[in-house]
Protein backbone atom coordinates (compact mmCIF):
# COMPACT_ATOMS: atom_id res chain seq x y z
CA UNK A 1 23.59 -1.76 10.22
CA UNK A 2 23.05 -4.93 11.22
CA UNK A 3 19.66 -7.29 11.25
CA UNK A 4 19.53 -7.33 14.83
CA UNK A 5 19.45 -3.51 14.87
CA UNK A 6 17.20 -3.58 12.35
CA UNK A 7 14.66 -5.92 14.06
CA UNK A 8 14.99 -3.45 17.03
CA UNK A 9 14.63 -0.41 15.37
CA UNK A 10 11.35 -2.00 13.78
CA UNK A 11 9.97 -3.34 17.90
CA UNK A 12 10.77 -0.09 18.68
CA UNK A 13 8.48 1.40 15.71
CA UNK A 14 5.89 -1.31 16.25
CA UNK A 15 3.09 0.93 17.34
CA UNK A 16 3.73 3.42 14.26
CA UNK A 17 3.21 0.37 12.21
CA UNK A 18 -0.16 -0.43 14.38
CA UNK A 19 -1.41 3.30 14.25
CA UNK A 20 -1.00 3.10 10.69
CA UNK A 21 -3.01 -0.25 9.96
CA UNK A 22 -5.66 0.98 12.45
CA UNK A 23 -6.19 4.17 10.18
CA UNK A 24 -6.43 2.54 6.93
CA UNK A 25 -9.07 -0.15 8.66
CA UNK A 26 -10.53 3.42 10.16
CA UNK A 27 -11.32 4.16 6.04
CA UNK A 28 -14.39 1.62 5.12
CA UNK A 29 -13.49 1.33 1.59
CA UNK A 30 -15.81 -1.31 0.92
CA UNK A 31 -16.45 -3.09 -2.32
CA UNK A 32 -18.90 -2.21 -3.73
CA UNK A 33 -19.81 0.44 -1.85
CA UNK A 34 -22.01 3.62 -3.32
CA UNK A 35 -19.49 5.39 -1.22
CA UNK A 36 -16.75 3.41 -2.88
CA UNK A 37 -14.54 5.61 -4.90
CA UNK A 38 -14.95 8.79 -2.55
CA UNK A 39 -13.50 5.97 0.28
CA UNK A 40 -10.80 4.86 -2.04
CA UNK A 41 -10.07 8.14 -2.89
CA UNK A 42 -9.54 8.59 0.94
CA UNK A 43 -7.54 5.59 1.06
CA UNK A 44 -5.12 6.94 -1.84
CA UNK A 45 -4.31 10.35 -0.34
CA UNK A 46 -3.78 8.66 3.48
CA UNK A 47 -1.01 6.56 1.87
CA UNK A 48 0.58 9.13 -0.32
CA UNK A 49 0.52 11.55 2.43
CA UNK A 50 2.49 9.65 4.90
CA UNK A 51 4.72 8.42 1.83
CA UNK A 52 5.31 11.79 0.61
CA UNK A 53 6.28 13.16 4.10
CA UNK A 54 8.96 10.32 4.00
CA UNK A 55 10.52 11.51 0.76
CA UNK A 56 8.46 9.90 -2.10
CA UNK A 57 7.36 11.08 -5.38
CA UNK A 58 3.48 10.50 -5.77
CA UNK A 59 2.32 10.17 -9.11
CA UNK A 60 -1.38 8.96 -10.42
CA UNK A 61 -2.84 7.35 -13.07
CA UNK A 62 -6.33 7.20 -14.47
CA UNK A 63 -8.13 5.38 -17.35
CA UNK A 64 -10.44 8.90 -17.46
CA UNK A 65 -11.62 11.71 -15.13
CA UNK A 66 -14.36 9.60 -13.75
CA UNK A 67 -12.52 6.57 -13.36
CA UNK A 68 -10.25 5.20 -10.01
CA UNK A 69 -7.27 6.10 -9.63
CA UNK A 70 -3.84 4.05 -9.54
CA UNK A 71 -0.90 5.30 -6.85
CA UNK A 72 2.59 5.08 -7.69
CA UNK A 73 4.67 6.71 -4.72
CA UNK A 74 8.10 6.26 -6.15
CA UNK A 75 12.06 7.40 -4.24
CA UNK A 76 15.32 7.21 -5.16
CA UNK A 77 16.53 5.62 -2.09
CA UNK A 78 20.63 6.88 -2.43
CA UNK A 79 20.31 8.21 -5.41
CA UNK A 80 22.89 5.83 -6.63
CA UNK A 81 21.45 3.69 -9.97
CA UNK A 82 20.54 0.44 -9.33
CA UNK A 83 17.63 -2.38 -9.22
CA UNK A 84 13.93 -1.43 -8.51
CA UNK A 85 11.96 -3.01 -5.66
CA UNK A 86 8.26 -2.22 -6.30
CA UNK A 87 5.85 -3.12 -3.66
CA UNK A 88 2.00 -3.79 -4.56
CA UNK A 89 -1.41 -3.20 -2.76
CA UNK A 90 -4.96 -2.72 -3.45
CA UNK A 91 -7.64 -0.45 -0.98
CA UNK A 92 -10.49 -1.84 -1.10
CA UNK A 93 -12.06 -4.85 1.13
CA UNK A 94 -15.33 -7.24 0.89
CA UNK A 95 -18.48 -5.17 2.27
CA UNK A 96 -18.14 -5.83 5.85
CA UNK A 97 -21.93 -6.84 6.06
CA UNK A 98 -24.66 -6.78 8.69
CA UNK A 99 -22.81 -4.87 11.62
CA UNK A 100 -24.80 -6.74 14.24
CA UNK A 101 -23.19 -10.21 13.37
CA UNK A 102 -19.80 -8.28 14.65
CA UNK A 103 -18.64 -9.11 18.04
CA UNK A 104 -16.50 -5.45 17.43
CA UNK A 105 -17.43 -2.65 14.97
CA UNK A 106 -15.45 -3.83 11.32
CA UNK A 107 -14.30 -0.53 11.30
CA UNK A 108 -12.68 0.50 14.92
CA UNK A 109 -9.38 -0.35 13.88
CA UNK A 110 -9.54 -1.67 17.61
CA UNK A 111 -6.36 -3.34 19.16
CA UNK A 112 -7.80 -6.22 21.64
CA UNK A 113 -5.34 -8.76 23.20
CA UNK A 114 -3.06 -7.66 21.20
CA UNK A 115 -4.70 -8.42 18.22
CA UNK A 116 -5.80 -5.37 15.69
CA UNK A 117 -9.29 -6.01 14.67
CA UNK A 118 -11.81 -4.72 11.58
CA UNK A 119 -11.93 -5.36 8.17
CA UNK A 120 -9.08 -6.09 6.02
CA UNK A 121 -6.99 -6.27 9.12
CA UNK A 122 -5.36 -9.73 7.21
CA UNK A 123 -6.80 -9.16 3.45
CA UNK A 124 -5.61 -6.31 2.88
CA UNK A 125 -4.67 -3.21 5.03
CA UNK A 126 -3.13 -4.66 7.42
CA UNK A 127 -0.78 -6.08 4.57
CA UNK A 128 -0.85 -2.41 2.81
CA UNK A 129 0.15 -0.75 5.94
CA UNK A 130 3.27 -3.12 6.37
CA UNK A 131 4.55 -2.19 3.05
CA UNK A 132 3.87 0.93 3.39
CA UNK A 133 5.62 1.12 6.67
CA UNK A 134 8.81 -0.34 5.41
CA UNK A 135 8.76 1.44 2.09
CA UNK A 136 9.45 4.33 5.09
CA UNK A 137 11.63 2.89 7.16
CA UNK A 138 13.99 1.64 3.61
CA UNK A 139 13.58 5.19 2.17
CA UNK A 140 14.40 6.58 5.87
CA UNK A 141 17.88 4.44 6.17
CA UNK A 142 18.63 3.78 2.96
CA UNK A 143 21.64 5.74 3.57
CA UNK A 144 22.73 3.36 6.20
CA UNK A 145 22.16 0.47 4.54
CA UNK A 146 23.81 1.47 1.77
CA UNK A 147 21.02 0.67 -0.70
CA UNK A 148 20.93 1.24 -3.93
CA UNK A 149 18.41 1.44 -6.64
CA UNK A 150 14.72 2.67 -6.32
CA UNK A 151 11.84 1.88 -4.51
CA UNK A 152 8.12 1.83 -5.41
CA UNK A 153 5.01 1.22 -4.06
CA UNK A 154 2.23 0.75 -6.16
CA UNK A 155 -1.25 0.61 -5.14
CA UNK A 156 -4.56 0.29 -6.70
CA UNK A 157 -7.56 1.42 -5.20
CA UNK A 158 -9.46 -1.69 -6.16
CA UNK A 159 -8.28 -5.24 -6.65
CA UNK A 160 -10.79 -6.38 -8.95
CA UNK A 161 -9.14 -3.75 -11.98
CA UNK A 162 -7.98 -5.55 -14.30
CA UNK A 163 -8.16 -2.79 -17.28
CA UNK A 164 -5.74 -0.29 -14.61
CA UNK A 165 -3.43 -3.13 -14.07
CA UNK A 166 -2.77 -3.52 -18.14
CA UNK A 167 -2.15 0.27 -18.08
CA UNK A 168 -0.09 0.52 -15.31
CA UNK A 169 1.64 -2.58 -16.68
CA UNK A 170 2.43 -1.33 -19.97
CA UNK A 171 3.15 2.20 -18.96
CA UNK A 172 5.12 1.23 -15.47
CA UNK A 173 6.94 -1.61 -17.50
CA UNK A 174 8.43 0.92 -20.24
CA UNK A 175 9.31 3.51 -18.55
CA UNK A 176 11.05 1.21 -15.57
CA UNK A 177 12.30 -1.20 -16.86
CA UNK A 178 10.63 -4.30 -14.68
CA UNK A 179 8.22 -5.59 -17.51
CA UNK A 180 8.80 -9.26 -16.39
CA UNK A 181 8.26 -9.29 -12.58
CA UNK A 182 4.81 -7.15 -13.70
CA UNK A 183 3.57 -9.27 -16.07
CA UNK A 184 3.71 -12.38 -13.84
CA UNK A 185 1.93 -10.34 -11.46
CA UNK A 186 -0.80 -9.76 -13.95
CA UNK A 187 -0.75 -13.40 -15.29
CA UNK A 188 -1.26 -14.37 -10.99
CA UNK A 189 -4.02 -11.80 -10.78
CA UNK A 190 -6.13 -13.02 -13.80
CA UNK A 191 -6.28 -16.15 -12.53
């Protein structure tokens, strides 16, 4: 397949990709938020859902019962053994604020000029949906593409925890086998 058929299979996808970001901005998972985790929570199974429907493994992770909860949605791609791309997240977004300083609701998920509007439309669902949407579309043709290896997404449902990302790190890491690219991405996020 080649990247010109790949650029129009993605134009021809676009709005997916658009309905997608517009239901994660739908979600106000606000930080902090007293309805934080029960939006997060929301956040987590939207994603897994639609990755799950496109072939994924979902697995979770949590510090305790009370505590949030990390995502890994995890596929094979061909099946054939070979490098692992992992793609990472977080839910969550800055409180949106006094609602009447909005010239839209934060929350519409609101397409206007062609631009999709609401919070975390750039920082970070917008972002989230995009991996999430080609996690799809790479587990969807891997077979054409002849890829091999796995593919991961990871998300957290806040981007402020630290303590989750040394768990996930050191269990992740282990088990996968990509210790080094994770522990630069810790060493960027403490800092």
């Amino acid at each position: 397949m080649s990247t010109r058929i790949i650029r129009q299979l993605i134009r021809s996808r676009q709005q997916e990709l658009v309905e997608l970001a517009a239901s994660f901005i739908r979600i106000p998972s606000e930080n902090p938020s007293p309805e934080f985790k029960k939006r997060s929570a929301e956040m987590g199974r939207h994603i897994s859902r639609y990755l799950a429907a496109k072939g994924f493994l979902i697995t979770e992770h949590r510090r305790s019962e009370n505590a949030l909860v990390t995502v890994v949605c995890d596929a094979p791609l061909t099946r054939v053994p070979g490098p692992r791309l992992l793609f990472c997240g977080h839910t969550d977004v800055v409180p949106a604020g006094d609602c009447s300083h909005w010239t839209f609701d934060p929350f519409s998920g609101e397409v206007r000029a062609g631009m999709l509007l609401g919070r975390g439309a750039s920082d970070m669902k917008g972002g989230l949906a995009s991996l999430t949407f080609v996690a799809g579309l790479l587990q969807e043709f891997a077979p054409t593409l002849n890829l091999k290896g796995r593919l991961s997404e990871y998300f957290t449902l806040s981007c402020c925890s630290t303590h989750v990302l040394k768990i996930f790190l050191k269990r992740i890491s282990q088990k996968h086998g990509v210790q080094q690219y994770l522990k630069t991405m810790f060493y960027i996020s403490k800092n």
